[in-house]
N, C-alpha and C. Protein backbone atom coordinates (compact mmCIF):
# COMPACT_ATOMS: atom_id res chain seq x y z
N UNK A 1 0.84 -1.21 0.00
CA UNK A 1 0.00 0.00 0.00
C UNK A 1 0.87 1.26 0.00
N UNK A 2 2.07 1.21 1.15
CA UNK A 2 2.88 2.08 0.93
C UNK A 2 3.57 2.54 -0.24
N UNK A 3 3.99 1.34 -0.96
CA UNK A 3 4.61 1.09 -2.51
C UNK A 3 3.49 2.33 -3.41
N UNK A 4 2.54 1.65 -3.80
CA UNK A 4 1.16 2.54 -4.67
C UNK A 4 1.07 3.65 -4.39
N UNK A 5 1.17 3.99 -2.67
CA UNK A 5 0.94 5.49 -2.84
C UNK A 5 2.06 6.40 -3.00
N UNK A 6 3.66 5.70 -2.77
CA UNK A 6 4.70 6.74 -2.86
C UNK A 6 4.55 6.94 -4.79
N UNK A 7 4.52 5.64 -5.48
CA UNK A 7 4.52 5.63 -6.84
C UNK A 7 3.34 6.86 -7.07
N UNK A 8 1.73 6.65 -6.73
CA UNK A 8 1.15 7.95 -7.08
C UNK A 8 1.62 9.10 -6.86
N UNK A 9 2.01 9.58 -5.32
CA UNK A 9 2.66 11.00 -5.51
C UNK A 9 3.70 11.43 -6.59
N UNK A 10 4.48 10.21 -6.94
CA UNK A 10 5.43 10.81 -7.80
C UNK A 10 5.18 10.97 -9.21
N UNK A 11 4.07 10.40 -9.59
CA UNK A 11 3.04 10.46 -11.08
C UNK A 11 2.39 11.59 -10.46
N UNK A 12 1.75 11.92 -9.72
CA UNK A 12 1.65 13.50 -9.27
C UNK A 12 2.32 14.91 -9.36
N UNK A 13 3.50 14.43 -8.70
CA UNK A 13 5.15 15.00 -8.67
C UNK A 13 5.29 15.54 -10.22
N UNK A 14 5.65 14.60 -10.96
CA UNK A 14 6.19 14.75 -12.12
C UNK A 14 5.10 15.42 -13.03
N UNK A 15 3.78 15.06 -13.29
CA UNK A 15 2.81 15.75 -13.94
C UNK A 15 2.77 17.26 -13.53
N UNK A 16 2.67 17.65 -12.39
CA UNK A 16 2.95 18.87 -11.87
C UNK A 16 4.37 19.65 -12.25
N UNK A 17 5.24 19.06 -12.40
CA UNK A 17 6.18 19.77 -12.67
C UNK A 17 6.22 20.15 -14.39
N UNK A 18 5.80 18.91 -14.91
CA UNK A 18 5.59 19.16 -16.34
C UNK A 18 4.94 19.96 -16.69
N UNK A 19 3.53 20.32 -16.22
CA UNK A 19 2.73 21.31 -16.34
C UNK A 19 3.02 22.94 -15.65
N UNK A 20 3.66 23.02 -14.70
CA UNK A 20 4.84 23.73 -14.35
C UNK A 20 5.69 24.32 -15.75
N UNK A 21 6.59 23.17 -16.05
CA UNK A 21 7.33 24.00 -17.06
C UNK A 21 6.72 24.14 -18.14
N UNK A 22 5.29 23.54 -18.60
CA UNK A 22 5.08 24.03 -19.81
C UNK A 22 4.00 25.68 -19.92
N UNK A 23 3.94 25.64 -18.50
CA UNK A 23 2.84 26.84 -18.68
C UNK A 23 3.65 28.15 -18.64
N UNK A 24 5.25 27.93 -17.98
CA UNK A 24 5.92 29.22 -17.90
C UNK A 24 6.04 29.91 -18.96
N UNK A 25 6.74 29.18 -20.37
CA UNK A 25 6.76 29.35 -21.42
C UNK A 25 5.58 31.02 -21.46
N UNK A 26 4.23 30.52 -21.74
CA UNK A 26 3.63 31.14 -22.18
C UNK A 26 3.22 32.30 -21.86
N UNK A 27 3.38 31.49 -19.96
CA UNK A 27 3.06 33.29 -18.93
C UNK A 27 4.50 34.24 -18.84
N UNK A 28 5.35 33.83 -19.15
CA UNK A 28 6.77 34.60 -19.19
C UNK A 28 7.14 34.82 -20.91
N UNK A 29 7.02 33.93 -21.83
CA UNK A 29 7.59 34.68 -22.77
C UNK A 29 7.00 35.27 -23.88
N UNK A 30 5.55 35.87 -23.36
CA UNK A 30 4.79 36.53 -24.22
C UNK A 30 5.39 37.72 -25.12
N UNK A 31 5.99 38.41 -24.51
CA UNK A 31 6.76 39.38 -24.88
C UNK A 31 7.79 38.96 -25.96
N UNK A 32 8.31 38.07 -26.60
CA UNK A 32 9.19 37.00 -27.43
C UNK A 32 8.04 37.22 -28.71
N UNK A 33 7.07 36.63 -28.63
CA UNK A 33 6.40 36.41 -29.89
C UNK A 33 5.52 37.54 -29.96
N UNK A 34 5.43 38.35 -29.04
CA UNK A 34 4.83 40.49 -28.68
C UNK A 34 6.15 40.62 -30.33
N UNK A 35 7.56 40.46 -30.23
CA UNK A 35 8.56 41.41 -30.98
C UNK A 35 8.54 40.71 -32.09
N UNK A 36 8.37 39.48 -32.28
CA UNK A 36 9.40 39.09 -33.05
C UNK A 36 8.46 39.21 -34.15
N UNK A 37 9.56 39.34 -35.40
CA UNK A 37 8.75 40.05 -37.18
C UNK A 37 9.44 39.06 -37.97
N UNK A 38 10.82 38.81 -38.24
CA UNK A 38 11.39 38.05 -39.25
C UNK A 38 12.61 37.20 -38.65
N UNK A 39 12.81 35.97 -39.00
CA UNK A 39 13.58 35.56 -39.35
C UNK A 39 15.22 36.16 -39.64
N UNK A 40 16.18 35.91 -39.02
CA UNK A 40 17.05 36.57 -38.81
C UNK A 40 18.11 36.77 -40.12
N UNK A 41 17.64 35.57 -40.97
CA UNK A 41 18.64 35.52 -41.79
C UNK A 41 17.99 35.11 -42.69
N UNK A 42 17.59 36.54 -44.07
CA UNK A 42 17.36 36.52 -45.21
C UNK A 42 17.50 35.72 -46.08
N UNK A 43 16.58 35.54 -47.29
CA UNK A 43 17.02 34.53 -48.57
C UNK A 43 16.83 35.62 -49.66
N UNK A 44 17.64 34.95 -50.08
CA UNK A 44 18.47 35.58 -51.75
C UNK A 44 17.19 35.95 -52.99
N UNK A 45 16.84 36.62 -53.45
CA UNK A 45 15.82 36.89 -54.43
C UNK A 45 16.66 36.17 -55.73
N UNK A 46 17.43 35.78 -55.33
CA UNK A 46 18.16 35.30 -56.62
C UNK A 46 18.31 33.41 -56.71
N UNK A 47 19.56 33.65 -55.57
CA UNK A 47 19.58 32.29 -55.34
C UNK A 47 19.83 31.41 -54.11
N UNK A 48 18.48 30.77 -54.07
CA UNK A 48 18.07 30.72 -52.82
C UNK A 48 18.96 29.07 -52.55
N UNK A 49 19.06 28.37 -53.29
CA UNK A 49 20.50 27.41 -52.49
C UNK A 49 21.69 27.93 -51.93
N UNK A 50 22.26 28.95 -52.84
CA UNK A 50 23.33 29.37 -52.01
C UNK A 50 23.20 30.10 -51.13
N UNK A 51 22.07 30.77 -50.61
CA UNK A 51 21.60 31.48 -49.26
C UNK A 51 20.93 30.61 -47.97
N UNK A 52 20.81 28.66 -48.48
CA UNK A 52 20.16 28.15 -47.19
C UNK A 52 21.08 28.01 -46.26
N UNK A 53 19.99 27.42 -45.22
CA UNK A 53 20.62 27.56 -43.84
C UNK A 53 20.11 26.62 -43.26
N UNK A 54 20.53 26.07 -41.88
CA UNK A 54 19.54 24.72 -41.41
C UNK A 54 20.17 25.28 -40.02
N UNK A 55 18.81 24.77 -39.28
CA UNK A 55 19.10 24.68 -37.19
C UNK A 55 18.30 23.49 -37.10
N UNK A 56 19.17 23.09 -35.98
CA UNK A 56 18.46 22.32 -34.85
C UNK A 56 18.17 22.78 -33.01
N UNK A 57 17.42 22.30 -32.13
CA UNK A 57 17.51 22.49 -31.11
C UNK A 57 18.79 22.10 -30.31
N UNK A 58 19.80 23.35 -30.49
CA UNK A 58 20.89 22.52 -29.42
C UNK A 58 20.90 23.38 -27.86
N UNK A 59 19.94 24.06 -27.83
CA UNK A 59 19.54 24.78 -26.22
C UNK A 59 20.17 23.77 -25.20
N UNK A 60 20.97 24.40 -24.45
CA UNK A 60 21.52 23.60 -22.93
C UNK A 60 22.50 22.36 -23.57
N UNK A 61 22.70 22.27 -24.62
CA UNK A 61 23.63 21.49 -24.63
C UNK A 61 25.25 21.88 -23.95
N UNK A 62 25.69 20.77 -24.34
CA UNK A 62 27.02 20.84 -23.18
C UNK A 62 28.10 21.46 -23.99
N UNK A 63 28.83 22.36 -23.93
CA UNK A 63 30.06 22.67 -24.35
C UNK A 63 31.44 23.07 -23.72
N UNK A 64 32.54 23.11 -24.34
CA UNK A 64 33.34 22.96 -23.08
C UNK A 64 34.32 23.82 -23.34
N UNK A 65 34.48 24.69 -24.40
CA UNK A 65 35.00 26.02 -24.42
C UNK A 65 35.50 26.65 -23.82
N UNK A 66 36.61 27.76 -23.02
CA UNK A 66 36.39 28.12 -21.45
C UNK A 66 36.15 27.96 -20.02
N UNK A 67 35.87 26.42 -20.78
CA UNK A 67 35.40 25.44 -19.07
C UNK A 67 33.88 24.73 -19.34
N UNK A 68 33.52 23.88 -18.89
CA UNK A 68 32.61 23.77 -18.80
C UNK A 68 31.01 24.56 -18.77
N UNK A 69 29.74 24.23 -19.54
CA UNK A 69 29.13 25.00 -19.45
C UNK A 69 28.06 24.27 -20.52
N UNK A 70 26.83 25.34 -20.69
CA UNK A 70 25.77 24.89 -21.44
C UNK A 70 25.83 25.85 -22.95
N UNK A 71 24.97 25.24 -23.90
CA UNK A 71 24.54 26.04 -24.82
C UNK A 71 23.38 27.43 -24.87
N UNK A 72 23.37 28.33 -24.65
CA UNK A 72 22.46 29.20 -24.47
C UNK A 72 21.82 30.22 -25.55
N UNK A 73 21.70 29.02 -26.26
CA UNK A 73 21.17 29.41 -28.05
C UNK A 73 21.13 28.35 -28.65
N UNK A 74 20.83 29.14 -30.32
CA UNK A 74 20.19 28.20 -31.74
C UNK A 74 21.33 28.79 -32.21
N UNK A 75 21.66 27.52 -32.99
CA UNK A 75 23.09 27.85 -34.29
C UNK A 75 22.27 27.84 -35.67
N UNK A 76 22.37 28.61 -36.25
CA UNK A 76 21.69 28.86 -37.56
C UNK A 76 23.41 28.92 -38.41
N UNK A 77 23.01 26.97 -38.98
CA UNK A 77 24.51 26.98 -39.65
C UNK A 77 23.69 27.12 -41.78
N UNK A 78 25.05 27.85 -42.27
CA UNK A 78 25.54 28.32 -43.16
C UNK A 78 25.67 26.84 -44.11
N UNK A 79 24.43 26.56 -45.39
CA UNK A 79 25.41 26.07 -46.43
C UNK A 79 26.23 26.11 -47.43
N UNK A 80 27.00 27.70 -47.28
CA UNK A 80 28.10 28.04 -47.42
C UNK A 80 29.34 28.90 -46.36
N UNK A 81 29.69 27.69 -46.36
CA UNK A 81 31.30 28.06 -45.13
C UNK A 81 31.73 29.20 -45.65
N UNK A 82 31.27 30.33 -45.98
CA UNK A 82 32.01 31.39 -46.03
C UNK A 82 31.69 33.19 -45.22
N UNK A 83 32.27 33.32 -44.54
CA UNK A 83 32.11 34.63 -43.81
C UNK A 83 31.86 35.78 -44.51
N UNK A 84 30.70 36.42 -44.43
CA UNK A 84 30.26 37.80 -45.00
C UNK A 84 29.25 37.29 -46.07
N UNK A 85 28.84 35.96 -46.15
CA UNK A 85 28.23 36.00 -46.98
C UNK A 85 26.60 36.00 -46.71
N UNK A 86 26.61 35.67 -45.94
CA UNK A 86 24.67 36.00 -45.59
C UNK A 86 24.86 37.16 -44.46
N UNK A 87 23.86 38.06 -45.19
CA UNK A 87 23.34 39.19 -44.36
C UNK A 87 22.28 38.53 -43.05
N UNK A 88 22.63 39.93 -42.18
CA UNK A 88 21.75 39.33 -40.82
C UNK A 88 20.75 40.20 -40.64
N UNK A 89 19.48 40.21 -39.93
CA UNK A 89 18.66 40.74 -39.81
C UNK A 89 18.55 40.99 -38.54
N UNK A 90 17.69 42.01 -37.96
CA UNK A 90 17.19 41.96 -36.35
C UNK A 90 15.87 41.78 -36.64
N UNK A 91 14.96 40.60 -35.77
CA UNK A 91 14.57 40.31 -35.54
C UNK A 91 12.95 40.69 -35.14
N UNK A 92 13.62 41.93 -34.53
CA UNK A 92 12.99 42.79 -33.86
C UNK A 92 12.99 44.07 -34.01
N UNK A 93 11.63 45.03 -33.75
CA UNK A 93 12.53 46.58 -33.75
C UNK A 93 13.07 46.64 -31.97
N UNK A 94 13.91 47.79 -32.12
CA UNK A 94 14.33 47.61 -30.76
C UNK A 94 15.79 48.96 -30.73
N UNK A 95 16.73 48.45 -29.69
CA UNK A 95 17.31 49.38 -29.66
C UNK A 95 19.06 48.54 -29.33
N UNK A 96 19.90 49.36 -30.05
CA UNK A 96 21.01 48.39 -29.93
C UNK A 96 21.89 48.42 -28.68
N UNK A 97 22.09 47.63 -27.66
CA UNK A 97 22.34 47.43 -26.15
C UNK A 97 23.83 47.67 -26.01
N UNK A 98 24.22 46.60 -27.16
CA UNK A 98 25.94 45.70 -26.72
C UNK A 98 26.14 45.35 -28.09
N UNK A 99 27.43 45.89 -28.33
CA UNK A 99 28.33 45.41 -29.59
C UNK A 99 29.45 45.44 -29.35
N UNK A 100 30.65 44.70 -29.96
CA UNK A 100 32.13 44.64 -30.22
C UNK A 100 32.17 43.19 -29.52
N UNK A 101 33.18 43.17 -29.12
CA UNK A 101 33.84 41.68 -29.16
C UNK A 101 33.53 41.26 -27.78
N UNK A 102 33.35 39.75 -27.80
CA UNK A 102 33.26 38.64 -26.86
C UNK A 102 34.15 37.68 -27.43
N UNK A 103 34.50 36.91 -26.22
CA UNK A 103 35.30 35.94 -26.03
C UNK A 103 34.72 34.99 -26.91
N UNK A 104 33.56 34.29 -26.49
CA UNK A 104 32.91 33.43 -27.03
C UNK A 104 32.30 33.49 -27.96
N UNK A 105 31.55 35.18 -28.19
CA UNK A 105 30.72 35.21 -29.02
C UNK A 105 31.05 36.04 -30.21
N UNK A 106 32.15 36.56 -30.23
CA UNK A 106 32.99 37.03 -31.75
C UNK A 106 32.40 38.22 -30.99
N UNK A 107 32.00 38.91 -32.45
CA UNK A 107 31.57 40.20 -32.67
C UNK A 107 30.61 39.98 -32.68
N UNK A 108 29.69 40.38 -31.87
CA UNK A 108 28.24 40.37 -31.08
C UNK A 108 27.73 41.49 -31.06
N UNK A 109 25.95 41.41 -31.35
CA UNK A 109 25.44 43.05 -30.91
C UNK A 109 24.18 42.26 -30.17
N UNK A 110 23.60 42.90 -29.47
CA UNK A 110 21.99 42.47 -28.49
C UNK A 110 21.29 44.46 -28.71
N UNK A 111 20.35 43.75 -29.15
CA UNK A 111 18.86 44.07 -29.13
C UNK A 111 18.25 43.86 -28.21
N UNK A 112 17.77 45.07 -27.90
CA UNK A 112 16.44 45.43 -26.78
C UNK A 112 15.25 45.47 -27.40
N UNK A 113 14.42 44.63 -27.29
CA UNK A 113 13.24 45.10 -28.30
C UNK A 113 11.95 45.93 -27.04
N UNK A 114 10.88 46.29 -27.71
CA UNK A 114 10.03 47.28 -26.75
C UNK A 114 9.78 46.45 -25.91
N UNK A 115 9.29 45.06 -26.07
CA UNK A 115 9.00 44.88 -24.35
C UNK A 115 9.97 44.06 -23.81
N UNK A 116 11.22 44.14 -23.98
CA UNK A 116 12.48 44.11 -23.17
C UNK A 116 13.07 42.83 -22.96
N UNK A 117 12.87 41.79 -24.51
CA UNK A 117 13.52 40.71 -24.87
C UNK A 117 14.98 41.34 -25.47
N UNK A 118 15.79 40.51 -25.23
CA UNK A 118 17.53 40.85 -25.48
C UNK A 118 17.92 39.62 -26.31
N UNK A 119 17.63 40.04 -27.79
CA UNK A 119 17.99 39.43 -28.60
C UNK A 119 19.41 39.32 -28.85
N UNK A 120 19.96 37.88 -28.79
CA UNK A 120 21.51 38.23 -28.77
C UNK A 120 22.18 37.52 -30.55
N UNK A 121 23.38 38.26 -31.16
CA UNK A 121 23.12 37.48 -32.25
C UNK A 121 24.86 37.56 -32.21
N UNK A 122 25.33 36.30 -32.30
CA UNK A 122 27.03 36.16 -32.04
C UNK A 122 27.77 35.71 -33.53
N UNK A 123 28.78 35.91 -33.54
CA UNK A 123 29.99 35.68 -34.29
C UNK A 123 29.76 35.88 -35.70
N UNK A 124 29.16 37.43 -35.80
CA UNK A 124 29.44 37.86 -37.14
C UNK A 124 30.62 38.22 -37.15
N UNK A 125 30.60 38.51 -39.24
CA UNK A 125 32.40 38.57 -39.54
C UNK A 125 32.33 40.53 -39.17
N UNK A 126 31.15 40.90 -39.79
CA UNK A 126 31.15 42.31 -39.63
C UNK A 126 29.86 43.40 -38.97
N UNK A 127 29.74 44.25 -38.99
CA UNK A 127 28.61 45.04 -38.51
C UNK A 127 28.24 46.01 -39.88
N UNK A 128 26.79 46.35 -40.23
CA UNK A 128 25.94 47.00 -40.86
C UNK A 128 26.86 48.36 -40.80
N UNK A 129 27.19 49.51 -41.68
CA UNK A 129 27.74 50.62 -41.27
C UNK A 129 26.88 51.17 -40.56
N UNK A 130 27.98 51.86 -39.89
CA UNK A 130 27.47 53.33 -39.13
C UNK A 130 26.04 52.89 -38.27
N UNK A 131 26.27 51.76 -37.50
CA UNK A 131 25.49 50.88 -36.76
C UNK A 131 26.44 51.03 -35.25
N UNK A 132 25.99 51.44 -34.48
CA UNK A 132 26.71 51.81 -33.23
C UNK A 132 25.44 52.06 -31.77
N UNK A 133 25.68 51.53 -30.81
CA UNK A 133 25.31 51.73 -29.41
C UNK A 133 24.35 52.50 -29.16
N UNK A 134 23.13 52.06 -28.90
CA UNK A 134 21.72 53.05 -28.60
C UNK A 134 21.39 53.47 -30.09
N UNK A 135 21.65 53.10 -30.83
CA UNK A 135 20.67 53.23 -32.32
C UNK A 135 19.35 52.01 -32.18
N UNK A 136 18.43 53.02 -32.59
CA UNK A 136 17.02 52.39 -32.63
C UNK A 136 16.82 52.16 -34.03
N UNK A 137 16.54 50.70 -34.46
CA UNK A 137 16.87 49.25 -35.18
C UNK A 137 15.43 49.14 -35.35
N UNK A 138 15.13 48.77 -36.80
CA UNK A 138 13.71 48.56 -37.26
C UNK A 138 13.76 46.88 -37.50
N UNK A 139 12.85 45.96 -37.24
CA UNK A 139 12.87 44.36 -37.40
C UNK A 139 12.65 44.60 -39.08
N UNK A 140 14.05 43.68 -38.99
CA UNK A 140 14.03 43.39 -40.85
C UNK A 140 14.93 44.63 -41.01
N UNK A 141 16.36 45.64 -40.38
CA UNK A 141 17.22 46.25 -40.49
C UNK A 141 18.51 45.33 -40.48
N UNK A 142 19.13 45.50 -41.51
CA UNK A 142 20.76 45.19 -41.75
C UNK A 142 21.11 45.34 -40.13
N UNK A 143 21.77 44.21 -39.69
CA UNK A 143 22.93 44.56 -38.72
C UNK A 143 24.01 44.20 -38.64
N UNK A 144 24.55 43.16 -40.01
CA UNK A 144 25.72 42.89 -40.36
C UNK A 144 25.79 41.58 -41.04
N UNK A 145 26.97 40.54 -40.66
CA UNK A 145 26.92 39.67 -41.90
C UNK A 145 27.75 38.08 -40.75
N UNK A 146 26.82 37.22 -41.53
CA UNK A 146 27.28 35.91 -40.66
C UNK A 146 29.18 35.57 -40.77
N UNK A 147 29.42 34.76 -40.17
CA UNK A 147 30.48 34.60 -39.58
C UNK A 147 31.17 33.67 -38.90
N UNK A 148 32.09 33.77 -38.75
CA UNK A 148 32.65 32.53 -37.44
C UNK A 148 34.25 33.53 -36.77
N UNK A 149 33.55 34.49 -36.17
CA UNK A 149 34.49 35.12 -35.03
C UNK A 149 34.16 34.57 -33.70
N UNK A 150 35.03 34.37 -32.34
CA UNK A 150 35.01 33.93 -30.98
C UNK A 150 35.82 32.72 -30.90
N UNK A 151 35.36 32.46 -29.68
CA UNK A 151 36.35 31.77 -29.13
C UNK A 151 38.16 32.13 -28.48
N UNK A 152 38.22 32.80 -28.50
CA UNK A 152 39.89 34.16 -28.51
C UNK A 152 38.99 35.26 -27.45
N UNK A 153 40.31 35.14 -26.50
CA UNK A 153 40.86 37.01 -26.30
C UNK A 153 40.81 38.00 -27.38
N UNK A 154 41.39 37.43 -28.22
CA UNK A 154 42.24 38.42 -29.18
C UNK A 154 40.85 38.49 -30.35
N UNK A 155 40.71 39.88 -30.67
CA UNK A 155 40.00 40.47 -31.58
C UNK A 155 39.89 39.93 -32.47
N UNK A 156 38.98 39.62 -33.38
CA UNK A 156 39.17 39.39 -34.75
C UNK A 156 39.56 38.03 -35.22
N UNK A 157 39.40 37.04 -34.27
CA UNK A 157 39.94 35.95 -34.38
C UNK A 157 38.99 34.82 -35.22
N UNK A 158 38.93 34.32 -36.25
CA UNK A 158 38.80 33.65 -36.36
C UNK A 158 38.23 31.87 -36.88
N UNK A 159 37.77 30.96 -37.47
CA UNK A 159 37.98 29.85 -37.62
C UNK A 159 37.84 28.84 -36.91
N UNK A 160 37.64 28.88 -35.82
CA UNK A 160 37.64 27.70 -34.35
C UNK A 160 36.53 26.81 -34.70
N UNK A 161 35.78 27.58 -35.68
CA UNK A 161 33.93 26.71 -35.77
C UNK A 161 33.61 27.12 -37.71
N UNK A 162 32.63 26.28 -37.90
CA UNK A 162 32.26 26.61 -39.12
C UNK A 162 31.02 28.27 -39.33
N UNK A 163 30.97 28.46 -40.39
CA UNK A 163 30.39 29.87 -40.36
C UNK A 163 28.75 29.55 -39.60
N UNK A 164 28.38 30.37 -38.60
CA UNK A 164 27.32 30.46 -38.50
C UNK A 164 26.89 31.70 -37.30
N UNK A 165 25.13 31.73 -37.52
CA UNK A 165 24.79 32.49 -36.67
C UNK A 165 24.00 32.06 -35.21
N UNK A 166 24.81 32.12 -34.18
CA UNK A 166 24.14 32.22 -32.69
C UNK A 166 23.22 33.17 -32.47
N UNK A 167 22.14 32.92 -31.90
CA UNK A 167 20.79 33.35 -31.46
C UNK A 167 20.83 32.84 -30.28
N UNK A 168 20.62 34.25 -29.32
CA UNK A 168 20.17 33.85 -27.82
C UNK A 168 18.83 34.75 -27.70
N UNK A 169 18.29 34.59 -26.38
CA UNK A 169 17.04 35.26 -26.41
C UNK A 169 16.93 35.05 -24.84
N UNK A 170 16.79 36.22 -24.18
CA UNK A 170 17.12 36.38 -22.94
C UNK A 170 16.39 37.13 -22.41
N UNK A 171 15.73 37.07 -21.22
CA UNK A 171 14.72 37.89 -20.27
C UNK A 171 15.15 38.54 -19.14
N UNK A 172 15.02 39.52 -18.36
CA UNK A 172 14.97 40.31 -16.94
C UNK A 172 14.29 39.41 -16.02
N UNK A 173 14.19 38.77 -15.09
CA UNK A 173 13.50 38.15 -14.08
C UNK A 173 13.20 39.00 -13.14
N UNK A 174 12.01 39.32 -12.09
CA UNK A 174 12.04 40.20 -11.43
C UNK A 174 13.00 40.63 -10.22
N UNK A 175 14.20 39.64 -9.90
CA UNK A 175 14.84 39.74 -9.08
C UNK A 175 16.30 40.67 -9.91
N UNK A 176 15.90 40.93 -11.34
CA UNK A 176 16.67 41.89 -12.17
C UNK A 176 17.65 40.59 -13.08
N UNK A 177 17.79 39.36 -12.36
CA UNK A 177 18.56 38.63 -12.98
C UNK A 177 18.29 38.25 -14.65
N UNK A 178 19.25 37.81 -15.20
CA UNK A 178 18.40 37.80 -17.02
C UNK A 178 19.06 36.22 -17.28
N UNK A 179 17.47 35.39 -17.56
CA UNK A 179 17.74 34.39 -17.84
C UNK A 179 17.37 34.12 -19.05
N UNK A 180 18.23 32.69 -20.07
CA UNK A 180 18.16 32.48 -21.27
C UNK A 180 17.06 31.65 -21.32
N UNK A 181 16.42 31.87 -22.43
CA UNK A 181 15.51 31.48 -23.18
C UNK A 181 15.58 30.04 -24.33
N UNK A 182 14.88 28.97 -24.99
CA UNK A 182 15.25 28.80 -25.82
C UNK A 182 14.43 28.73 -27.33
N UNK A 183 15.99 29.59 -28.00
CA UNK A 183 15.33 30.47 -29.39
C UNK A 183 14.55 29.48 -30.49
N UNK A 184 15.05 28.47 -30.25
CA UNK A 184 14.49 27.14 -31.31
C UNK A 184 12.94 27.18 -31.83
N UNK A 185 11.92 26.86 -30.63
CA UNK A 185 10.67 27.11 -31.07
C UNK A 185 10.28 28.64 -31.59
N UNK A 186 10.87 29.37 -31.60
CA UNK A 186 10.85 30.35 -31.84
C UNK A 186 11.37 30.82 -33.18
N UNK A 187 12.40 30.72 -33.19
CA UNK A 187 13.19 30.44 -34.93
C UNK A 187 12.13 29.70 -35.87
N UNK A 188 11.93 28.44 -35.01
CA UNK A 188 10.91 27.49 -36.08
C UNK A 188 9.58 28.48 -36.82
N UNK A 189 8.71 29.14 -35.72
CA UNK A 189 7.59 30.26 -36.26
C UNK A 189 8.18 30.95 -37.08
N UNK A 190 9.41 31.51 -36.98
CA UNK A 190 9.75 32.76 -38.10
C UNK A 190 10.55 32.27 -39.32
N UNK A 191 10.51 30.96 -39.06
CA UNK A 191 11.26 30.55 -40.90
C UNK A 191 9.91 30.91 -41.72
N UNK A 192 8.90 30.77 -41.37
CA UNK A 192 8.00 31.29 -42.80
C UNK A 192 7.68 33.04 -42.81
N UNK A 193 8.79 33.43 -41.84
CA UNK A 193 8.99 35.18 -41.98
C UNK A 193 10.07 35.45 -42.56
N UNK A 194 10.27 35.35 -44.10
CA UNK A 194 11.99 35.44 -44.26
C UNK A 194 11.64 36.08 -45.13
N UNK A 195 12.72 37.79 -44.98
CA UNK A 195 12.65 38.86 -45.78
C UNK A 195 13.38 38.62 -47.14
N UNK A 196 13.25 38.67 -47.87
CA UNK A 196 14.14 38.44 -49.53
C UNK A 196 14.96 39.93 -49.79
N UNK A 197 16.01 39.17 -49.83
CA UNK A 197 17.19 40.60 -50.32
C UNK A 197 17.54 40.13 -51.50
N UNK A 198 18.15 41.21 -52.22
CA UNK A 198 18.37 41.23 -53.72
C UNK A 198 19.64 41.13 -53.55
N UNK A 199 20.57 40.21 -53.40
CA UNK A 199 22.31 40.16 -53.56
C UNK A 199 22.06 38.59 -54.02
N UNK A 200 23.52 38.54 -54.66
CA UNK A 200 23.95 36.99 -55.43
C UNK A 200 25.48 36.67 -54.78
């Protein structure tokens, strides 16, 4: 009898927690699908093989870079290994937070969008001109060009990974702390939002 009922609480236990994490989603990241307009990374009005791209869900995966640690994004990889060649988009309108170099994340910029998702987009080769700190960013604005910078101290580094674009997506918690999000289901809605640019 004891057996049956510890087993029910924990079919209790676990249903509750499941329903737990699936309802946060919706009551916390309303504001995510409030901003988001396009797809981060354009297709070619021309030619759209050499502009695809493919993701999977690798959220929280393990990496070991710097030490141990998780994945805290979507890799939107490149089927062409080459840097500068797909333009990037924001996502969102919003306002530009953080740019220049990270360790990990190359040359990085984050977006504030209005209701105060921090779109993060890592290891481009370059930045959009005359794109700089507190410029207010229209969703579907140039903000530069995919890449494979990070991993280095040192500026400008780099090759360590094949070309692609990192997507994080990150919230304020009310204790001010900002926790990551994951961009995957989210990416998935906006592949049928993809702006067409005219380059070959």
């Amino acid at each position: 009898m004891l057996f049956f009922t510890v087993v029910l609480l924990d079919a209790w236990l676990l249903q509750s927690l499941r329903e737990t994490k699936e309802a946060e989603p919706e009551d916390v990241l309303w504001a995510v699908r409030e901003d988001m307009v396009y797809f981060p990374v354009p297709q070619s009005s021309y030619d759209t093989e050499g502009y695809s791209v493919s993701f999977a869900d690798s959220w929280m995966e393990s990496r070991n870079f710097g030490g141990e640690r998780v994945h805290e994004g979507c890799d939107i990889m490149a089927a062409v290994n080459k840097r500068g060649h797909y333009p990037i988009v924001s996502i969102s309108d919003g306002c530009v937070e953080n740019m220049g170099w990270l360790t990990l994340g190359g040359y990085r910029i984050g977006i504030r969008s209005p209701a105060g998702v921090y779109f993060y987009y890592a290891h481009l080769s370059d930045y959009a001109p005359d794109l700089a700190v507190g410029d207010e960013v229209k969703a579907g604005e140039l903000l530069g060009f995919m890449g494979d910078t990070g991993y280095s101290e040192k500026e400008g580094t780099t090759g360590f990974f094949p070309v692609h674009l990192h997507v994080g997506i990150y919230l304020n918690q009310e204790d001010g702390e900002e926790k990551s999000y994951n961009p995957y289901p989210f990416l998935k809605e906006l592949e049928k939002k993809k702006l067409k640019f005219c380059f070959e």
